[in-house]
Protein backbone atom coordinates (compact mmCIF):
# COMPACT_ATOMS: atom_id res chain seq x y z
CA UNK A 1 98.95 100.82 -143.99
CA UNK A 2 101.56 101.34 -141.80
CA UNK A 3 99.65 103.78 -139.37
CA UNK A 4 97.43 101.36 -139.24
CA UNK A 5 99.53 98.31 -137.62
CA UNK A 6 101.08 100.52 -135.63
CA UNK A 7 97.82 101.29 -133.68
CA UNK A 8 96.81 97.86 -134.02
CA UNK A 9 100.29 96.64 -132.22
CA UNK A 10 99.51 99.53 -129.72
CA UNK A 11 96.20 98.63 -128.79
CA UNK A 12 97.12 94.94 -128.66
CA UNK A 13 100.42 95.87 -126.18
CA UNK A 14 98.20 97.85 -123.93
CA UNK A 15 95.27 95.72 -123.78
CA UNK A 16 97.72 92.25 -123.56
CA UNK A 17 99.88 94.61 -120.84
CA UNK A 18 96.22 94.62 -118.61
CA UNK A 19 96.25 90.65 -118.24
CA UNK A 20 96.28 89.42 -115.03
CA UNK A 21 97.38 86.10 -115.33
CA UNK A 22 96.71 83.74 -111.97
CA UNK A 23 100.06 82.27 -110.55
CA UNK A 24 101.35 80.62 -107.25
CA UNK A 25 102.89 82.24 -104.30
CA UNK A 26 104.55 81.14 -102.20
CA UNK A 27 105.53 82.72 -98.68
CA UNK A 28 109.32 82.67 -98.35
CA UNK A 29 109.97 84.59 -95.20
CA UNK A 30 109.94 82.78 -91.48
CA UNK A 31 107.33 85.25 -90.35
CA UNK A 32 105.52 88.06 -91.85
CA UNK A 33 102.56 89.87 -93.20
CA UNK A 34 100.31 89.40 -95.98
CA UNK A 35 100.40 92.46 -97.42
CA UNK A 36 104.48 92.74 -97.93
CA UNK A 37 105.10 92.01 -101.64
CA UNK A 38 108.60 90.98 -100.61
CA UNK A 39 107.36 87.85 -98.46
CA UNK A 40 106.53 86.48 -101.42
CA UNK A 41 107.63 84.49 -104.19
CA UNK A 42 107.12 85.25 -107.08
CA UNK A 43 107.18 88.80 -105.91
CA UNK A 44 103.66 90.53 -105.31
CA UNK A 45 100.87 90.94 -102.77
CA UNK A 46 98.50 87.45 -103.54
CA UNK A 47 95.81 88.62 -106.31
CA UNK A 48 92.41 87.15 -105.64
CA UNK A 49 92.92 84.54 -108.21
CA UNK A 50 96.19 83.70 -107.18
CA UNK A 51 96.93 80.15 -105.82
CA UNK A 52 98.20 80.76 -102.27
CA UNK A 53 100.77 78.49 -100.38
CA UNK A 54 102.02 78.97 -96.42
CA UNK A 55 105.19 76.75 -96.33
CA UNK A 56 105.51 74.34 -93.04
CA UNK A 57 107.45 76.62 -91.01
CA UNK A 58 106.65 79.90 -91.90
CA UNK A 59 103.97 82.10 -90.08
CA UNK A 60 101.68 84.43 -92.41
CA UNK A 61 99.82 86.92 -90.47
CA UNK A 62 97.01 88.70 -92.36
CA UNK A 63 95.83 92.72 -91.11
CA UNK A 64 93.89 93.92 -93.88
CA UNK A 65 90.50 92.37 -95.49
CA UNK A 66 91.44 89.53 -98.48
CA UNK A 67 89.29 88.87 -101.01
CA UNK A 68 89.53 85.18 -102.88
CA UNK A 69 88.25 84.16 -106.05
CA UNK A 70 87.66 83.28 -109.88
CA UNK A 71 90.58 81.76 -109.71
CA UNK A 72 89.00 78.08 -110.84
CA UNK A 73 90.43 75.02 -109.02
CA UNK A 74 93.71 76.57 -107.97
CA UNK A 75 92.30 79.31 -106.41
CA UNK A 76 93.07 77.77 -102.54
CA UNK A 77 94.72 79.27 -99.91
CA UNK A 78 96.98 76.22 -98.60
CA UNK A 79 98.26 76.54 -95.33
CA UNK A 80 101.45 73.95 -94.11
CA UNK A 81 102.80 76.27 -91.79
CA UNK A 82 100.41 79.09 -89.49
CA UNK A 83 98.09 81.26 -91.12
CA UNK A 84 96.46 84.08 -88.58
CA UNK A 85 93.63 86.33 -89.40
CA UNK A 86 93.54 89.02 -87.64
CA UNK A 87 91.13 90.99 -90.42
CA UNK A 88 88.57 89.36 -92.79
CA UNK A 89 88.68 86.91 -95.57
CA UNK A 90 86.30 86.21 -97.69
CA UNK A 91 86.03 82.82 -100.40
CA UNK A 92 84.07 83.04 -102.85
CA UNK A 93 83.43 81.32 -106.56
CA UNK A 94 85.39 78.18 -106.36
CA UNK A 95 88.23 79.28 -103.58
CA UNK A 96 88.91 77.54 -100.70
CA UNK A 97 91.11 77.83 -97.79
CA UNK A 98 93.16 74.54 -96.63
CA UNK A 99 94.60 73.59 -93.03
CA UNK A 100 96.77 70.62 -94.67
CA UNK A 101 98.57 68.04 -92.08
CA UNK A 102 100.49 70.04 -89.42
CA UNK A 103 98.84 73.32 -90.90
CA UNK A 104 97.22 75.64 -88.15
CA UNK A 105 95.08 78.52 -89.21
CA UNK A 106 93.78 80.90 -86.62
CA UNK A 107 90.78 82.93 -86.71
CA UNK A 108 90.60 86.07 -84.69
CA UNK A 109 88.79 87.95 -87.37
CA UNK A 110 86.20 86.96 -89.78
CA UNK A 111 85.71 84.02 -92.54
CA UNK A 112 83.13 83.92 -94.56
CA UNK A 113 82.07 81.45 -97.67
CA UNK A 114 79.62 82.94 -99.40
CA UNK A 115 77.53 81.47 -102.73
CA UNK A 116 79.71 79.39 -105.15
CA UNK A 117 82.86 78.51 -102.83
CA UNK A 118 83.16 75.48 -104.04
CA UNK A 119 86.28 74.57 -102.32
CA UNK A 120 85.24 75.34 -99.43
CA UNK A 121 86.57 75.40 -95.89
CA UNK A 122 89.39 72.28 -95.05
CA UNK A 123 90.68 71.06 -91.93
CA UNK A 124 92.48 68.42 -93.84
CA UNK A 125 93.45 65.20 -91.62
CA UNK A 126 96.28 66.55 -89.30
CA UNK A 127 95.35 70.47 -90.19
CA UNK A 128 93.96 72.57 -87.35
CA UNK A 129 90.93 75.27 -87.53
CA UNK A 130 91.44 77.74 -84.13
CA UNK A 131 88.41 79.96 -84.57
CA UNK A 132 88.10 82.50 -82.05
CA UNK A 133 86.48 85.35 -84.27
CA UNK A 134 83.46 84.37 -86.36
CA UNK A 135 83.42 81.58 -89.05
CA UNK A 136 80.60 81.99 -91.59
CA UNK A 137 79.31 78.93 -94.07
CA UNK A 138 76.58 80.01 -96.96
CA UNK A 139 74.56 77.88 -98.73
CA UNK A 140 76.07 76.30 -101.09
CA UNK A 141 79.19 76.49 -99.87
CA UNK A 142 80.78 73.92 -97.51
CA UNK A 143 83.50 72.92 -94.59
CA UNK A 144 85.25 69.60 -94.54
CA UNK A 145 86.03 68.44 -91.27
CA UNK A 146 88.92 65.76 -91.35
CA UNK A 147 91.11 67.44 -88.87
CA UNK A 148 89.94 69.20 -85.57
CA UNK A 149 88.27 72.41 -85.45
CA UNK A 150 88.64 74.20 -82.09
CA UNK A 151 85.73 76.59 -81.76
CA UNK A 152 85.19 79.44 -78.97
CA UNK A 153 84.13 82.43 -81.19
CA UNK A 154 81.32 82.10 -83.67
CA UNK A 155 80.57 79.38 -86.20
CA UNK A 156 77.34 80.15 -88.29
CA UNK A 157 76.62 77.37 -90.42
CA UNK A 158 74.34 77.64 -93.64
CA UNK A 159 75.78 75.55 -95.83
CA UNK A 160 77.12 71.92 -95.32
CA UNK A 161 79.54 70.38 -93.14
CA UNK A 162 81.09 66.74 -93.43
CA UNK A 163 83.76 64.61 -93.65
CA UNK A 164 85.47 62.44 -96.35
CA UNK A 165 87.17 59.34 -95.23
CA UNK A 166 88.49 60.10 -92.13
CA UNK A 167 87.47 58.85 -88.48
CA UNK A 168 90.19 61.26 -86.38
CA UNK A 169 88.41 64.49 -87.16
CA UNK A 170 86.78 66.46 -84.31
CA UNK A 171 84.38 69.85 -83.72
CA UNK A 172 85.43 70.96 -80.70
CA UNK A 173 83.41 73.23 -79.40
CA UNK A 174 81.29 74.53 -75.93
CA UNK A 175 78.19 72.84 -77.98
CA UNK A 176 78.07 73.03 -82.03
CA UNK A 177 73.93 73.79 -83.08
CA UNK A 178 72.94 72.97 -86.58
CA UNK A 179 70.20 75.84 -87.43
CA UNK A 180 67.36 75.30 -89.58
CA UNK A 181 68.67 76.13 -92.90
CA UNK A 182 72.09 74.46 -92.15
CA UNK A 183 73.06 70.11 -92.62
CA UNK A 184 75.70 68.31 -91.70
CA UNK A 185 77.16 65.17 -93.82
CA UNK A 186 77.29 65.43 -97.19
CA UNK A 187 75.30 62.96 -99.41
CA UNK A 188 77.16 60.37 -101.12
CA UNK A 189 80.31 60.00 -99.32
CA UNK A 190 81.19 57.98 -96.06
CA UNK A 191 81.11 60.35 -93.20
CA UNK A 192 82.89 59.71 -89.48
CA UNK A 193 82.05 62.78 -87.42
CA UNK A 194 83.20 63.59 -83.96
CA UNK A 195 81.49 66.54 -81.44
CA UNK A 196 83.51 66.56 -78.29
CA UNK A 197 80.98 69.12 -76.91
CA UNK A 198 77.53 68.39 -77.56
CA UNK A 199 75.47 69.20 -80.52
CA UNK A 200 71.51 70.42 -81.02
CA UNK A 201 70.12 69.49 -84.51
CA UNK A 202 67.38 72.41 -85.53
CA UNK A 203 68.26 71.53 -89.69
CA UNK A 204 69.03 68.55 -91.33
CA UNK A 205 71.41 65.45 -90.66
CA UNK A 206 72.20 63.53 -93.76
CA UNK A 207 73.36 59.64 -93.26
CA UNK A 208 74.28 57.36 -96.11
CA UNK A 209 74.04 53.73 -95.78
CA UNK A 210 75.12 50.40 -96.94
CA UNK A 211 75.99 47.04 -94.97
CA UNK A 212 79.44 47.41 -93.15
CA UNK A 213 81.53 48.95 -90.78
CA UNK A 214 80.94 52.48 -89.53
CA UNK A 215 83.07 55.04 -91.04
CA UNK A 216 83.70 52.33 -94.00
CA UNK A 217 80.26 51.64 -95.51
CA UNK A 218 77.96 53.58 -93.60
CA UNK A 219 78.20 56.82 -91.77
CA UNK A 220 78.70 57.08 -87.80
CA UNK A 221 78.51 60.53 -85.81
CA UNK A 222 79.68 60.21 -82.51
CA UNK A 223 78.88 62.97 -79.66
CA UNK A 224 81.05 62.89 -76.26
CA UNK A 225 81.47 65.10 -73.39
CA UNK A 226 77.59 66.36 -73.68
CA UNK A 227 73.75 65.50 -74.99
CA UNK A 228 72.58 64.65 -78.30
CA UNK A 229 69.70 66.73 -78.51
CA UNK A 230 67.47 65.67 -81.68
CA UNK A 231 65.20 68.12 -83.75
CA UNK A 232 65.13 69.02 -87.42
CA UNK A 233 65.10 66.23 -89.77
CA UNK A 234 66.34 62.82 -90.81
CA UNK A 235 67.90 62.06 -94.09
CA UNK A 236 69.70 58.82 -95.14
CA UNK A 237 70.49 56.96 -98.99
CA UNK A 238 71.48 53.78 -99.81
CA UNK A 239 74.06 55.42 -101.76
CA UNK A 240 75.39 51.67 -103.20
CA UNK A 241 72.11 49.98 -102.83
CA UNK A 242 73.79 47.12 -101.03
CA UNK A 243 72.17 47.80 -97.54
CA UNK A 244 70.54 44.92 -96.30
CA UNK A 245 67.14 44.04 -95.10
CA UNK A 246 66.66 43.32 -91.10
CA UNK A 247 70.19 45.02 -90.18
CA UNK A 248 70.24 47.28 -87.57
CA UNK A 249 73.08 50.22 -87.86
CA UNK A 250 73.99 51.92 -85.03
CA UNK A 251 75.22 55.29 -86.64
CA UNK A 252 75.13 57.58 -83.76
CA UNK A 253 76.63 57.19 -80.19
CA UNK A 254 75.85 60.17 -77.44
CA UNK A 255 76.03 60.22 -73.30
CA UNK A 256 72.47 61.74 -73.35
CA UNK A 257 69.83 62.54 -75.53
CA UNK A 258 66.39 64.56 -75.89
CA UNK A 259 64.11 65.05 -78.59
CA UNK A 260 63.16 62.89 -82.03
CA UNK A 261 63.88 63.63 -85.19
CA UNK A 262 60.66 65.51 -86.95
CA UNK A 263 60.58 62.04 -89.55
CA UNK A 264 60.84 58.71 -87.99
CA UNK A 265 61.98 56.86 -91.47
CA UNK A 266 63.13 57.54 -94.46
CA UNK A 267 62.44 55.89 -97.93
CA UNK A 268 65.77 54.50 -98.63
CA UNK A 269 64.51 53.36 -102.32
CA UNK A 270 64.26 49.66 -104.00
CA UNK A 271 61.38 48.87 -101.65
CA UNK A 272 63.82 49.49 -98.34
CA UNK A 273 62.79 51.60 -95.53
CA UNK A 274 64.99 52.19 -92.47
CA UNK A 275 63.56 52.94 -89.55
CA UNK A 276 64.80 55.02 -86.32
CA UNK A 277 65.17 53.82 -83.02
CA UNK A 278 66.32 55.94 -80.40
CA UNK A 279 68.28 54.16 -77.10
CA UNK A 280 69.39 55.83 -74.44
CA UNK A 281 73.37 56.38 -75.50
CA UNK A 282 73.06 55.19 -79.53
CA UNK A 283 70.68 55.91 -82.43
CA UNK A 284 70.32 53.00 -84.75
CA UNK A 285 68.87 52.51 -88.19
CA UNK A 286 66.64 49.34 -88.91
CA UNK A 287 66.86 48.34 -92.25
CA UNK A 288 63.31 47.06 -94.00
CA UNK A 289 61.80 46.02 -96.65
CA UNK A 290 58.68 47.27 -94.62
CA UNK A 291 57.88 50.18 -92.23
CA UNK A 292 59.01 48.49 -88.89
CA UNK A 293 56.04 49.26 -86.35
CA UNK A 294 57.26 51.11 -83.57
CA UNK A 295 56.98 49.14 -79.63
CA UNK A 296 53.58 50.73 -79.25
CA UNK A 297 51.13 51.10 -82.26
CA UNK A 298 49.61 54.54 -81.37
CA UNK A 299 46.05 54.53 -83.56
CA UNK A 300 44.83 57.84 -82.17
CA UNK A 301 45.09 60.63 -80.23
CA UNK A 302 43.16 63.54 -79.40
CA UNK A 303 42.27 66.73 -77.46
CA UNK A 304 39.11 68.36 -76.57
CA UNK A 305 37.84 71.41 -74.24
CA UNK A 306 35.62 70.57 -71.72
CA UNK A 307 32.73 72.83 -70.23
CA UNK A 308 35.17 73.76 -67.34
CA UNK A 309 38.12 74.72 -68.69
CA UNK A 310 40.03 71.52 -68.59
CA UNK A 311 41.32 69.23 -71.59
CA UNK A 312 40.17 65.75 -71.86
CA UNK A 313 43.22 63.79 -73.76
CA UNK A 314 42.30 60.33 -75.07
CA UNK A 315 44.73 57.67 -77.04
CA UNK A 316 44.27 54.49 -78.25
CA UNK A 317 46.76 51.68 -79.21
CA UNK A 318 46.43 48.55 -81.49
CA UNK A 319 49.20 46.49 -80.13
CA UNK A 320 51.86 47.29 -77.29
CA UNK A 321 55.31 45.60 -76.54
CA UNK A 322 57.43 46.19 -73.35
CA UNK A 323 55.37 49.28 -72.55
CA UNK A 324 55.56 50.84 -69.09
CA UNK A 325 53.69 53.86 -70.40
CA UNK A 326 52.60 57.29 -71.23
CA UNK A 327 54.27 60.53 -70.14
CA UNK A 328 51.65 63.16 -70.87
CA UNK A 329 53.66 66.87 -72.06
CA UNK A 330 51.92 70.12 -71.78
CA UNK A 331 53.56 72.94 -73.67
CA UNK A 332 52.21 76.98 -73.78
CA UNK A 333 54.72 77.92 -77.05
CA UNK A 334 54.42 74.28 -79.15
CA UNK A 335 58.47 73.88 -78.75
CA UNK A 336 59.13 73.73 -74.94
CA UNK A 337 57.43 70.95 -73.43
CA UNK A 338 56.90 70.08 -69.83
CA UNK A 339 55.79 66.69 -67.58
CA UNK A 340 52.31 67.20 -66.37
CA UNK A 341 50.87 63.04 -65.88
CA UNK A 342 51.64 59.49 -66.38
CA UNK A 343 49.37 57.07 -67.33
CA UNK A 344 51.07 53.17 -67.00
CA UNK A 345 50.83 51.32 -70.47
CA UNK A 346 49.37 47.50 -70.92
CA UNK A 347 53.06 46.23 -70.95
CA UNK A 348 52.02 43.77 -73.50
CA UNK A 349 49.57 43.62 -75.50
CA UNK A 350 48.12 42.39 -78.97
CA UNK A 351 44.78 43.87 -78.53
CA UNK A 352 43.18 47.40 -78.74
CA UNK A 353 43.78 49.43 -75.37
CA UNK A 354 42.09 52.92 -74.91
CA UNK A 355 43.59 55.76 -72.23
CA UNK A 356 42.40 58.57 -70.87
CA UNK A 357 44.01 61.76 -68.99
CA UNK A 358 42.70 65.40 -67.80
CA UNK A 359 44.79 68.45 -67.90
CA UNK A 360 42.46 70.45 -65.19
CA UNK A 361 44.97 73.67 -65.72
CA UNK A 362 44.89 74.08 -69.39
CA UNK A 363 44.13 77.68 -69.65
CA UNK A 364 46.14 79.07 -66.94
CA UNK A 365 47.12 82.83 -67.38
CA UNK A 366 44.90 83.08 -70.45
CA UNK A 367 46.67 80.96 -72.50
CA UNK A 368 45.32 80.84 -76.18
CA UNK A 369 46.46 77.78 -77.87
CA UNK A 370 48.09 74.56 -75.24
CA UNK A 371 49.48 71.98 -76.87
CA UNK A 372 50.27 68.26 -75.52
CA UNK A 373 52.44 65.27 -76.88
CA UNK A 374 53.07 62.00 -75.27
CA UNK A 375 55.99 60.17 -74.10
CA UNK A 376 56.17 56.32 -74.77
CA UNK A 377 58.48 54.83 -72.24
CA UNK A 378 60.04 51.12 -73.11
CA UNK A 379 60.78 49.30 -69.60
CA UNK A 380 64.41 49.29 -70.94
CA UNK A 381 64.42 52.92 -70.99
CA UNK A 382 63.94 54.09 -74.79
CA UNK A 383 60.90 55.98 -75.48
CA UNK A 384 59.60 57.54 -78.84
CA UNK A 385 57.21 60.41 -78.69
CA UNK A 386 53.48 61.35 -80.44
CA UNK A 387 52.48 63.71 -82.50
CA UNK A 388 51.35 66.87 -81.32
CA UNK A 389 48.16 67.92 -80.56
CA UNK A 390 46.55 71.42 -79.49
CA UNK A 391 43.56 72.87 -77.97
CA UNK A 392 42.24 76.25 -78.83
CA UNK A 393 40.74 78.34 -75.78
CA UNK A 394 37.28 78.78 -77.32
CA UNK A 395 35.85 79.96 -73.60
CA UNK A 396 38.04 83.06 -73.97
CA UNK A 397 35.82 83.40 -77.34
CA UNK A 398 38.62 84.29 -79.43
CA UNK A 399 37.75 85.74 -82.90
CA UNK A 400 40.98 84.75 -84.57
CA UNK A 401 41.63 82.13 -87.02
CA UNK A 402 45.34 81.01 -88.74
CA UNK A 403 44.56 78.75 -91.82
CA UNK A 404 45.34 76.14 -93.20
CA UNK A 405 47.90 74.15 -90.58
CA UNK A 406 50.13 72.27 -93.34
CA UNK A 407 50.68 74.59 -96.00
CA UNK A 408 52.45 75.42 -99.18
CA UNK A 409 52.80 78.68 -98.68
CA UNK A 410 49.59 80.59 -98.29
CA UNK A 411 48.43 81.29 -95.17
CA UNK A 412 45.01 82.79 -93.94
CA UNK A 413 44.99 84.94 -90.80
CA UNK A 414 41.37 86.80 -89.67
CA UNK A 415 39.98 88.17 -86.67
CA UNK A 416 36.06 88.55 -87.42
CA UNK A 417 36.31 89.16 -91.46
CA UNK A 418 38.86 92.17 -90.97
CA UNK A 419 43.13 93.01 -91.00
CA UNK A 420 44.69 91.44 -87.80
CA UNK A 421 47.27 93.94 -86.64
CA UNK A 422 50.44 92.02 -86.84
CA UNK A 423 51.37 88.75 -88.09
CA UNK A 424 54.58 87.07 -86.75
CA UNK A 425 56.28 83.76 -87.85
CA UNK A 426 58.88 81.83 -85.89
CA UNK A 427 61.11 79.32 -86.97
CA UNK A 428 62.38 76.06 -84.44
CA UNK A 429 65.11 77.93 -82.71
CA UNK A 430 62.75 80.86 -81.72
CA UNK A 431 64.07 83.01 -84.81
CA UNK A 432 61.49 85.67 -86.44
CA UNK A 433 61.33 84.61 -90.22
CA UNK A 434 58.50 86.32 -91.19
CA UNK A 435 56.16 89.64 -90.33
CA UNK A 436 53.54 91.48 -91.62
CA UNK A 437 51.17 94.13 -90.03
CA UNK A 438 47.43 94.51 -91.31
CA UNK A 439 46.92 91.42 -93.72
CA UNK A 440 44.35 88.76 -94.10
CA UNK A 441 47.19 86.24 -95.94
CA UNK A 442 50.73 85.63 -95.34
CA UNK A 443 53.21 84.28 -98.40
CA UNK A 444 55.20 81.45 -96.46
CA UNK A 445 56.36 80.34 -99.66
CA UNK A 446 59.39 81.19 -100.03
CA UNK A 447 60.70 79.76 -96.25
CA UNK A 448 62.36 76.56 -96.26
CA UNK A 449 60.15 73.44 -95.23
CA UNK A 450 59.47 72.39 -91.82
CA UNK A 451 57.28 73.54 -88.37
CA UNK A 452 56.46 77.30 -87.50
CA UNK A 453 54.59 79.35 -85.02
CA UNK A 454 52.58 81.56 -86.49
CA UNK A 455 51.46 84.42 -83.71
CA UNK A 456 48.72 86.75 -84.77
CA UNK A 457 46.84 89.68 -82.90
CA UNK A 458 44.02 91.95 -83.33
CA UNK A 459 43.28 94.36 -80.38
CA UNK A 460 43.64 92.52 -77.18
CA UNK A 461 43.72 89.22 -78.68
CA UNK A 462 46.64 87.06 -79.44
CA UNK A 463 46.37 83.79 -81.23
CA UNK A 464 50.01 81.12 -81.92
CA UNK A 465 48.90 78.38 -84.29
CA UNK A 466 51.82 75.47 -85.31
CA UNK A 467 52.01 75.53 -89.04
CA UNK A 468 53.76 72.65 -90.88
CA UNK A 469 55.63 74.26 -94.22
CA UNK A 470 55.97 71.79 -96.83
């Protein structure tokens, strides 16, 4: 019997004695490296689960890769004083690192959140982000932006990035770019977003809504010192329910602005719609219990092949209001469009009004596919664009065929009953999501929704078709 508790009190001493047990540390020198146990207090290099705090005052440098996590809700890197990276760090499973007010943390080396960083990357309101190096945001994870991020290396954003209550925060940057996959704002919060530098929307923006004042009730995004330009989609909740009916919400201010959202409304529930309207320095939402009909109700439009070569475009509208007219955009690639016509509008107009334009130089340099949009122009300036059409070469007599256009994921691709070669797919910002070599069908099911170009060839022919992912 007493063998035995002695090997039971040994076991439970050496297994006990194995324990790491998270703490705080604290950095107690002026200035210093990570990786001294002596700079900190308690005593110790920071263990991953380890709740980390830079003092105001004190300068941590860090030299050698840190990994950060498990630690729960304390597991945050705080920084009051300077943090620099000169090596990687990497957050994941509910860590976090923290620019508080007056904190600075510079990037020279790498960041990266990857899935289940709950916490997530703060610039808190007075904390600074200097990211020279590259700055890394995976789905789920997230970056608050209440203080100022000053960006000249790379920031690759997956994830989410927003604000919570604060309208001083600031991405400063040559221009930011939201890709495909990423969003910015964060659903049920009030957001007040700043881009000194531009910013190009390829994923999604999220708004919340409610009747107000911007930054207060609803969100507001505000781009200076460069162009809005608009892609990707529009997303916006009536996160109280207390929005009301014919209120218009101006919740994004730019110098200069291209493109239109892929969606022009959103469902924001209990029979309210809101609507967007695009000006020429501010976006605004219109709040209804209907669809609001845009300044010129566009009933049709269409694209044939004539005999000779050339397209024969043809539109029709119902009613028109303020309308100087049509811009008519010719595009080769179904993303880069150019000016090719104008056709003047009715102006107003209550009754049915039918337009016609010809594109004599459709098929230059034996183009497959050309596609066309149009261009709406207010006599005030705004301007809201079509849909977009296309027109397939058929004197060229191509024997290829991409099927069906709007898809859920299966996609048919022949050339005369047989393999095509090679199958390519292309997301909005020109990336290659997708290929596949000697196939009749292509699985797009597992990319994220939106518009594609799907390129296919089969011995000297080449076919690009616009796909629509749902």
């Amino acid at each position: 019997m007493k063998i035995f508790t002695h090997i039971f009190f040994i076991i439970v001493f050496v297994f006990t004695s194995n324990v790491a047990f998270a703490v705080t540390k604290n950095f107690n020198v002026t200035s210093g490296n990570w990786n001294v146990a002596g700079n900190w207090s308690p005593s110790g290099v920071p263990a991953s689960s380890d709740e980390v705090i830079i003092p105001a005052g004190r300068t941590c440098t860090i030299t050698a890769n840190v990994a950060h996590a498990t630690g729960g809700a304390n597991a945050v890197i705080t920084v009051r004083g300077t943090l620099i990276i000169n090596a990687s760090v990497t957050l994941t499973e509910d860590s976090g690192l923290y620019a508080e007010n007056g904190g600075v943390i510079n990037n020279n080396g790498t960041i990266v959140m990857t899935t289940n960083a709950d916490q997530g990357l703060w610039a808190m309101e007075g904390g600074v982000i200097n990211n020279a190096g590259t700055i890394t945001i995976n789905n789920p994870s997230y970056c608050q932006l209440e203080g100022t991020i000053n960006n000249t290396g790379t920031f690759t954003n997956n994830g989410f990035i927003g604000s919570l209550y604060a309208a001083t925060n600031s991405f400063n940057s040559s221009r930011y770019t939201n890709p495909s996959f990423g969003t910015v704002g964060i659903p049920a919060n009030v957001d007040c977003l700043h881009f000194t530098a531009g910013l190009t929307n390829n994923g999604t923006i999220d708004f919340d809504v409610n009747s107000g004042d911007p930054c207060a009730q609803y969100d507001a995004f505000e781009v200076t010192g460069g162009s809005m330009i608009f892609g990707g989609f529009f997303s916006a909740a009536d996160f109280t329910g207390n929005a009301q009916v014919n209120t218009d919400l101006v919740v994004m201010t730019y110098p200069s602005r291209t493109g239109t959202f892929a969606n022009s409304y959103v469902d924001l529930g209990n029979g309210k719609y809101a609507n967007v309207s695009y000006g020429a320095t501010a976006l605004t939402l219109k709040i209804r219990s209907t669809i609001l009909p845009l300044p010129v109700e566009l009933t049709a439009f269409d694209a044939k092949i004539t005999k000779t070569g050339k397209t024969h475009l043809t539109w029709a509208t119902a009613s028109e209001h303020n309308n100087e007219g049509f811009e008519i955009e010719k595009s080769t690639d179904g993303t880069r469009f150019e000016k090719i016509g104008f056709v003047a509008g009715a102006g107003n107009s209550s009754e049915k009004k039918e337009y016609a334009f010809e594109d004599a130089s459709a098929f230059e340099r034996s183009v497959q596919v050309v596609y066309y949009r149009l261009r709406q122009v207010d006599h005030d300036g705004a301007y809201e664009y079509s849909n977009i059409v296309s027109v397939k070469n058929t004197l060229g007599n191509t024997n290829i065929k991409i099927y069906p256009t709007t898809t859920t994921g299966l996609l048919t691709v022949e050339a005369q009953g047989a393999s095509v070669d090679v199958v390519t797919v292309v997301n909005q910002v020109g990336q290659v999501v997708l290929t596949a070599q000697k196939v009749n069908r292509v699985d797009m099911s597992a990319l994220p929704a939106g518009l594609y170009l799907v390129q296919a060839q089969a011995a000297q022919e080449q076919l690009t078709e616009r796909v629509f992912k749902q």
